[in-house]
C-alpha atoms as a PDB file:
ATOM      1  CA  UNK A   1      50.959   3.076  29.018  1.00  0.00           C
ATOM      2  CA  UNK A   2      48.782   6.020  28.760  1.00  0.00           C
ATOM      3  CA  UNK A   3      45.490   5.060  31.032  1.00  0.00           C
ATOM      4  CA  UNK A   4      43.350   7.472  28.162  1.00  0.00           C
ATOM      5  CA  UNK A   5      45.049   4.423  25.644  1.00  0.00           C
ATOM      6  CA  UNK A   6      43.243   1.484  27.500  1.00  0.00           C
ATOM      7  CA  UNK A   7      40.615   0.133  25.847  1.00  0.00           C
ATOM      8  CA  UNK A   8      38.377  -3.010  26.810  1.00  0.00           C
ATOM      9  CA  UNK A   9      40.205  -6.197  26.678  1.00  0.00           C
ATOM     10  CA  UNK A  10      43.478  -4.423  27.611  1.00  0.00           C
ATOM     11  CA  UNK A  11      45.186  -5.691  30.959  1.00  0.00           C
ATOM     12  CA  UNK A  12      47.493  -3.836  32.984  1.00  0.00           C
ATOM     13  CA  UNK A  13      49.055  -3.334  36.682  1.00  0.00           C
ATOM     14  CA  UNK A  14      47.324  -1.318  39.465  1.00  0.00           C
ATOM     15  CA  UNK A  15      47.874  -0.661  43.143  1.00  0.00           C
ATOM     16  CA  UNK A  16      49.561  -4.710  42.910  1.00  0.00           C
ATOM     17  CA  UNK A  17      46.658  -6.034  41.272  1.00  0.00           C
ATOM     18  CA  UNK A  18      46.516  -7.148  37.576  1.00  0.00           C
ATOM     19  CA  UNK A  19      42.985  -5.823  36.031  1.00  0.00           C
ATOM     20  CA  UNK A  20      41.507  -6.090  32.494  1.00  0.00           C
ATOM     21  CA  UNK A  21      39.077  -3.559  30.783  1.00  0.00           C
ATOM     22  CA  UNK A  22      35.564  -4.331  30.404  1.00  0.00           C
ATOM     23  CA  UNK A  23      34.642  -0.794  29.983  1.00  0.00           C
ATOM     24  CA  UNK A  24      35.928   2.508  29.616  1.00  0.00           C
ATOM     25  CA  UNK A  25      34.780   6.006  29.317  1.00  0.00           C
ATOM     26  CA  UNK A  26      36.337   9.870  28.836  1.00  0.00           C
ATOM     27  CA  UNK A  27      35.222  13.027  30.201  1.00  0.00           C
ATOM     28  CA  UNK A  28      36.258  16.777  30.269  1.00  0.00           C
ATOM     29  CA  UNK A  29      34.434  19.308  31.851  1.00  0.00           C
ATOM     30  CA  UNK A  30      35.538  23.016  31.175  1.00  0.00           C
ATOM     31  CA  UNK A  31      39.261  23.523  31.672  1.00  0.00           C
ATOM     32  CA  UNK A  32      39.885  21.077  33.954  1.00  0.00           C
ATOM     33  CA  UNK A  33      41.790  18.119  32.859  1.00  0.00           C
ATOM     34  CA  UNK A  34      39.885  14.911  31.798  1.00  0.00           C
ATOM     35  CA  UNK A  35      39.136  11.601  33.689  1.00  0.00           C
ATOM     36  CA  UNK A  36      39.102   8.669  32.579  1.00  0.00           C
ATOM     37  CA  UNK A  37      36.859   5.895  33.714  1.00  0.00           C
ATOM     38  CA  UNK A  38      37.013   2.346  33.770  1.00  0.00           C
ATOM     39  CA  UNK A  39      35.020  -0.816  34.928  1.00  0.00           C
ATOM     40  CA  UNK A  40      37.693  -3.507  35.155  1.00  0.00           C
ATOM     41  CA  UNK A  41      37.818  -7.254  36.527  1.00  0.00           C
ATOM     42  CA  UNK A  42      40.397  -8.211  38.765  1.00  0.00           C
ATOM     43  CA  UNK A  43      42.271 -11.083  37.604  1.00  0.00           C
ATOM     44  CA  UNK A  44      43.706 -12.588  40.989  1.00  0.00           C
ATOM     45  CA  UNK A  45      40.467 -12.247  42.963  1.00  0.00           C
ATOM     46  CA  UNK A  46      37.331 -12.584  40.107  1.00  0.00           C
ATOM     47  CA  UNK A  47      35.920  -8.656  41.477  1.00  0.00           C
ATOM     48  CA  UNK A  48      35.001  -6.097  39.033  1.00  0.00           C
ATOM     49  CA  UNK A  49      35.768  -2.453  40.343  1.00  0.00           C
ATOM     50  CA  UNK A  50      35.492   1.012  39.146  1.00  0.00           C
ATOM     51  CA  UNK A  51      38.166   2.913  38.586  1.00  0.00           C
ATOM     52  CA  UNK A  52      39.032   6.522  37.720  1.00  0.00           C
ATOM     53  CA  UNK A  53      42.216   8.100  36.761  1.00  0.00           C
ATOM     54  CA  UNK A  54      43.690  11.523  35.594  1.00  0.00           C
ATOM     55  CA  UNK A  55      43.633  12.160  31.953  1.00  0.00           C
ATOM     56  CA  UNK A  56      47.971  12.086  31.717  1.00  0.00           C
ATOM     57  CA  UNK A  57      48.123   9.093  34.284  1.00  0.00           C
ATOM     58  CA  UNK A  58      49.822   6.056  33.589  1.00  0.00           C
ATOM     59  CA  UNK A  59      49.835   2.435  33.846  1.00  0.00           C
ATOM     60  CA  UNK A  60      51.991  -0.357  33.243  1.00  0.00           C
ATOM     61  CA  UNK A  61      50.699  -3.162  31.078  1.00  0.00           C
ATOM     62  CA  UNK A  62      50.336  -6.310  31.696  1.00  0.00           C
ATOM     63  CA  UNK A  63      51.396  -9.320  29.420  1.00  0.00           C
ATOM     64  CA  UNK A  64      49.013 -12.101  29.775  1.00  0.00           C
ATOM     65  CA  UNK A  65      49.974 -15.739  28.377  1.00  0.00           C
ATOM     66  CA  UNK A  66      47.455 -17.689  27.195  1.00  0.00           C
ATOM     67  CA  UNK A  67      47.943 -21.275  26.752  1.00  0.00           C
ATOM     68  CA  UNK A  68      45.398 -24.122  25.182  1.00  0.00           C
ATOM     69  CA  UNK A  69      44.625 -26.931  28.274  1.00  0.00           C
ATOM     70  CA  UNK A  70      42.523 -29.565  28.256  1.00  0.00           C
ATOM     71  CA  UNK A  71      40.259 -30.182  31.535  1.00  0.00           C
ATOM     72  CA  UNK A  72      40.679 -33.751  32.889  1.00  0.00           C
ATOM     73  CA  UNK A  73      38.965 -34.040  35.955  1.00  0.00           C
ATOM     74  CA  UNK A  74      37.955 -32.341  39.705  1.00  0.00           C
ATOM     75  CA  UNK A  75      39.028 -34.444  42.620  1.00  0.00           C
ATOM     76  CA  UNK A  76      36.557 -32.096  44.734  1.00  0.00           C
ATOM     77  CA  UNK A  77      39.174 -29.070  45.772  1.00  0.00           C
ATOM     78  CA  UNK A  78      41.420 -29.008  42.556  1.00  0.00           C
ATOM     79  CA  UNK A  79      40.719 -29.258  38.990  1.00  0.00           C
ATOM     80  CA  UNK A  80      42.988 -31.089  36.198  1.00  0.00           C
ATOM     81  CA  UNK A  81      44.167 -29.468  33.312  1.00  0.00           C
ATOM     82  CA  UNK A  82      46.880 -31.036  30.561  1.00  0.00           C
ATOM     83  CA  UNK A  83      48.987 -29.339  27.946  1.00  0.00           C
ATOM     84  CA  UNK A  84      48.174 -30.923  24.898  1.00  0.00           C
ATOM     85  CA  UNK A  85      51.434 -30.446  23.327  1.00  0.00           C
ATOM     86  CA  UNK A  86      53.977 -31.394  26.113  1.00  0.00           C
ATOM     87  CA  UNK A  87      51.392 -32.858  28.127  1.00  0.00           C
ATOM     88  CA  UNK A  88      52.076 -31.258  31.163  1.00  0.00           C
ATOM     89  CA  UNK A  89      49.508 -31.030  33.903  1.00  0.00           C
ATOM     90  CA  UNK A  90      48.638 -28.243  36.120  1.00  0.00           C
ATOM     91  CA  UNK A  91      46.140 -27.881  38.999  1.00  0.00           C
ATOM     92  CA  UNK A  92      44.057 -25.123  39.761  1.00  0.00           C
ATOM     93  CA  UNK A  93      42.245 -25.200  42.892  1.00  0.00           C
ATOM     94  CA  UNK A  94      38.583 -25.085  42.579  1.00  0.00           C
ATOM     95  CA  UNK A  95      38.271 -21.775  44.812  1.00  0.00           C
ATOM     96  CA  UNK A  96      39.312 -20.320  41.459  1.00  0.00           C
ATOM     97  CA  UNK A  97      37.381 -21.678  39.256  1.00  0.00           C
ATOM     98  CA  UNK A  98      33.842 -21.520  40.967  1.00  0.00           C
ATOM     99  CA  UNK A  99      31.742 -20.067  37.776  1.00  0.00           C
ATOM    100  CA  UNK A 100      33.794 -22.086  35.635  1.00  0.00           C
ATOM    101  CA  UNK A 101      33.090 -25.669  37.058  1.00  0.00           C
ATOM    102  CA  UNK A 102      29.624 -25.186  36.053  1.00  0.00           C
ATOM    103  CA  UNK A 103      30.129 -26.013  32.338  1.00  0.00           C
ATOM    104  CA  UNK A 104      33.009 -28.333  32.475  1.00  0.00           C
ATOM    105  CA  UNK A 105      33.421 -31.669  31.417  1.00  0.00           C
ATOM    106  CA  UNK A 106      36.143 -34.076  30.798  1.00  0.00           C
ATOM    107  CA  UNK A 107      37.807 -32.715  27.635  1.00  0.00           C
ATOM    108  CA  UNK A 108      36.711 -29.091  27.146  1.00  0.00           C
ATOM    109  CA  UNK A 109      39.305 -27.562  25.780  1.00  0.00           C
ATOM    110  CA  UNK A 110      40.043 -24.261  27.804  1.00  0.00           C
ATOM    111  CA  UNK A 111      42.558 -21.303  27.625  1.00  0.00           C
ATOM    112  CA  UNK A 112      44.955 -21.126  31.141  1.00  0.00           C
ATOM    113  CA  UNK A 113      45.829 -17.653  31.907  1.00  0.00           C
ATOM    114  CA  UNK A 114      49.148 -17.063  33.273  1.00  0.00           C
ATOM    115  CA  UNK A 115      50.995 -14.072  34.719  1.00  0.00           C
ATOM    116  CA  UNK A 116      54.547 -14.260  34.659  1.00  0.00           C
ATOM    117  CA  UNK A 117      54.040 -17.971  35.726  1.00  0.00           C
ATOM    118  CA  UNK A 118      50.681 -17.217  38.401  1.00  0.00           C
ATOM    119  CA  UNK A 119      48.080 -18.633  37.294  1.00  0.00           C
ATOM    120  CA  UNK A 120      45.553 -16.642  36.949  1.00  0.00           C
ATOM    121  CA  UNK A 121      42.782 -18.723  35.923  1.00  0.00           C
ATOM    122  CA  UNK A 122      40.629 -20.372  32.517  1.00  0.00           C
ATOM    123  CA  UNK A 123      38.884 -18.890  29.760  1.00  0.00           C
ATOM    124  CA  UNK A 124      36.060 -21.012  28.660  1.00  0.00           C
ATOM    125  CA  UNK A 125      34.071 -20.904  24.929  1.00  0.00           C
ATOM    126  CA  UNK A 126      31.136 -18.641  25.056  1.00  0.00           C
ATOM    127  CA  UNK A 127      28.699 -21.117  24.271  1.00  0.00           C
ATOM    128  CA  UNK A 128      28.696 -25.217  25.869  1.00  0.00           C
ATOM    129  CA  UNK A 129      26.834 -28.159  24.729  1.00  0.00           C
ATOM    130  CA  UNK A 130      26.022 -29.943  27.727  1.00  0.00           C
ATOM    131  CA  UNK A 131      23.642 -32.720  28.384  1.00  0.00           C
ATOM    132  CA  UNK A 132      20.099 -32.944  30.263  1.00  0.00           C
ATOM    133  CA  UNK A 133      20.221 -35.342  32.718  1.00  0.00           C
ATOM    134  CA  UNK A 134      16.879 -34.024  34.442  1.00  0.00           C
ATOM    135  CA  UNK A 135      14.282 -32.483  34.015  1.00  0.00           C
ATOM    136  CA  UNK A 136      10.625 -31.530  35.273  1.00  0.00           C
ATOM    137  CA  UNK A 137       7.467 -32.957  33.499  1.00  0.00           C
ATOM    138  CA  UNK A 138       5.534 -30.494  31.681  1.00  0.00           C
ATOM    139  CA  UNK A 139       2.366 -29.875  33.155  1.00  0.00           C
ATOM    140  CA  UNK A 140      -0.457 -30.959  30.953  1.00  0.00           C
ATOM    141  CA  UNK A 141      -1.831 -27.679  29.071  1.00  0.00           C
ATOM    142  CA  UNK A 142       0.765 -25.447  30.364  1.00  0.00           C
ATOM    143  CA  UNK A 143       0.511 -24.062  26.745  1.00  0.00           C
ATOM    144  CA  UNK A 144       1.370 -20.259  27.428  1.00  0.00           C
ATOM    145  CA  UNK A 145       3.945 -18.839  24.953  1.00  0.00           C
ATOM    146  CA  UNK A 146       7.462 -19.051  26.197  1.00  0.00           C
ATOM    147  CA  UNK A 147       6.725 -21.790  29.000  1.00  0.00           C
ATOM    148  CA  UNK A 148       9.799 -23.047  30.785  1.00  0.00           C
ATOM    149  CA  UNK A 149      10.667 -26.227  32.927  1.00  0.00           C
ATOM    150  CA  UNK A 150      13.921 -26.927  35.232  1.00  0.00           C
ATOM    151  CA  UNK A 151      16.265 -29.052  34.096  1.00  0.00           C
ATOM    152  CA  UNK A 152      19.806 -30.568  35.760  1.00  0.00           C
ATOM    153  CA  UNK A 153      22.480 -30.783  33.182  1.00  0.00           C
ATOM    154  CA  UNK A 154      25.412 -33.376  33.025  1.00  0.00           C
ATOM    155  CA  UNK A 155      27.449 -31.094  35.615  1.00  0.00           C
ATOM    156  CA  UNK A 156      24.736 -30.542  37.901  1.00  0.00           C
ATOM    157  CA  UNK A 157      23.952 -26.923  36.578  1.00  0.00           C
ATOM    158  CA  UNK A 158      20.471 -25.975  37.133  1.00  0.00           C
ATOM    159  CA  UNK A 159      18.911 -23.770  34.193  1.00  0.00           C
ATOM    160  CA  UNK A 160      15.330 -23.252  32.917  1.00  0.00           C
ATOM    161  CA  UNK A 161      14.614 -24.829  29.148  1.00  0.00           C
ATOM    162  CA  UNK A 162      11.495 -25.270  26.843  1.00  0.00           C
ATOM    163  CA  UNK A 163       8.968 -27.561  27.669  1.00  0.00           C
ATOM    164  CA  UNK A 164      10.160 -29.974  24.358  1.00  0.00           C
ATOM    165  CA  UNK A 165      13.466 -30.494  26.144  1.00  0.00           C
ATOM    166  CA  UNK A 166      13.501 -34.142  27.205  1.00  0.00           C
ATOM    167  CA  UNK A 167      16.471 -35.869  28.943  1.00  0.00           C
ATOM    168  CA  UNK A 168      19.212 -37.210  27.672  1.00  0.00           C
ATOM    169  CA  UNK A 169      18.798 -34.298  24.744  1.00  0.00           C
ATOM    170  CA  UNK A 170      22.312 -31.769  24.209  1.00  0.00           C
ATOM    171  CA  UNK A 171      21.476 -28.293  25.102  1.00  0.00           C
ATOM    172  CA  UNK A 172      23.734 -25.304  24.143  1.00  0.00           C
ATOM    173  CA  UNK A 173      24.304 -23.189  27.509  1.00  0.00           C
ATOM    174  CA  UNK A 174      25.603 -19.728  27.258  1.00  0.00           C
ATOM    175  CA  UNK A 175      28.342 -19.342  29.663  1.00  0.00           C
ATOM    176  CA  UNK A 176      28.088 -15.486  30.011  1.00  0.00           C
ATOM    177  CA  UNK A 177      24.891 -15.669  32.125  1.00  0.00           C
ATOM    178  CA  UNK A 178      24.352 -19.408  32.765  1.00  0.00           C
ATOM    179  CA  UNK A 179      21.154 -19.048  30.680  1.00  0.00           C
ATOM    180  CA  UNK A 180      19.858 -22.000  27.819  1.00  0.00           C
ATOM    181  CA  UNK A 181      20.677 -20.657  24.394  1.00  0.00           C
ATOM    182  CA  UNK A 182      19.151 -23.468  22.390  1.00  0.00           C
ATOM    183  CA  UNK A 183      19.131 -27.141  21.381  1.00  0.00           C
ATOM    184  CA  UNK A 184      22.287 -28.859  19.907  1.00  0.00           C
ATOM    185  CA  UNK A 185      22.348 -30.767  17.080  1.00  0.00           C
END
């Protein structure tokens, strides 16, 4: 594959590493051939590097399997996930999974990634509903426009939320940044 035909969301084999595009840019100057510039993640070790290649250079692609899992537990060094057609489990070790374990619960559903069998990780929904299980008290006429409290959620996340967030309420957390996005129903 043609590195000037990535595009983001594409994944493909480096240098031993398997890499997907988050973002990717062309440039010519004068007669010289073009490069071609990527930012990509690494999908064995979680970095994101820059890249740049040679207009003509090539790549070869990578075919990622997704499959649907459900999370089951976290003994404290592995996590639980089950097929929920064959019910087959697999175990991830938490090392892996460091961002991820911040949103979990028993029965998210997640997407496994797998590599020719290597497992390369989970993909987890944009947006979570978890639960408040603490939070600060709002300090008496603390009025100002956008004021913000702590608050522990039901997997021991720590994010900032409204002042009308009590506990025991379901907040939606955006996974992207770790940041509250709003209140559930």
């Amino acid at each position: 594959m043609l590195v000037n035909d990535l595009r983001p969301g594409n994944t493909f084999l480096y240098d031993g590493n398997i890499f997907v595009v988050l973002e990717n840019s062309f440039s010519k100057t004068g007669r010289q051939q073009g490069k071609v510039s990527l930012k990509v993640k690494n999908l064995r070790t979680g970095a994101r590097v820059d890249l740049t290649f040679t207009g003509g250079d090539k790549v070869d692609k990578a075919l990622i399997e997704k499959k649907d899992m459900q999370y089951l537990y976290n003994d404290g060094s592995i996590c639980m996930l089950m097929d929920t057609e064959t019910y087959e489990q697999v175990e991830i070790a938490n090392e892996k999974l460091e961002w991820e374990l911040k949103f979990l619960t028993d029965g998210t559903m997640v997407k496994l990634t797998e590599y020719n069998g290597e497992i390369l990780g989970i993909s987890i929904p944009e947006k979570m509903e978890l639960i408040v299980t603490e939070v600060e008290p709002a300090v008496k006429g603390d009025t100002t426009s956008g004021a913000q409290k702590k608050a522990v959620l039901e997997t021991g996340l720590e994010v900032t939320v409204p002042l009308f967030i009590k506990e025991g309420e379901k907040v939606i957390i955006n996974t992207n940044d770790a940041k509250y996005y709003g209140r559930a129903n």
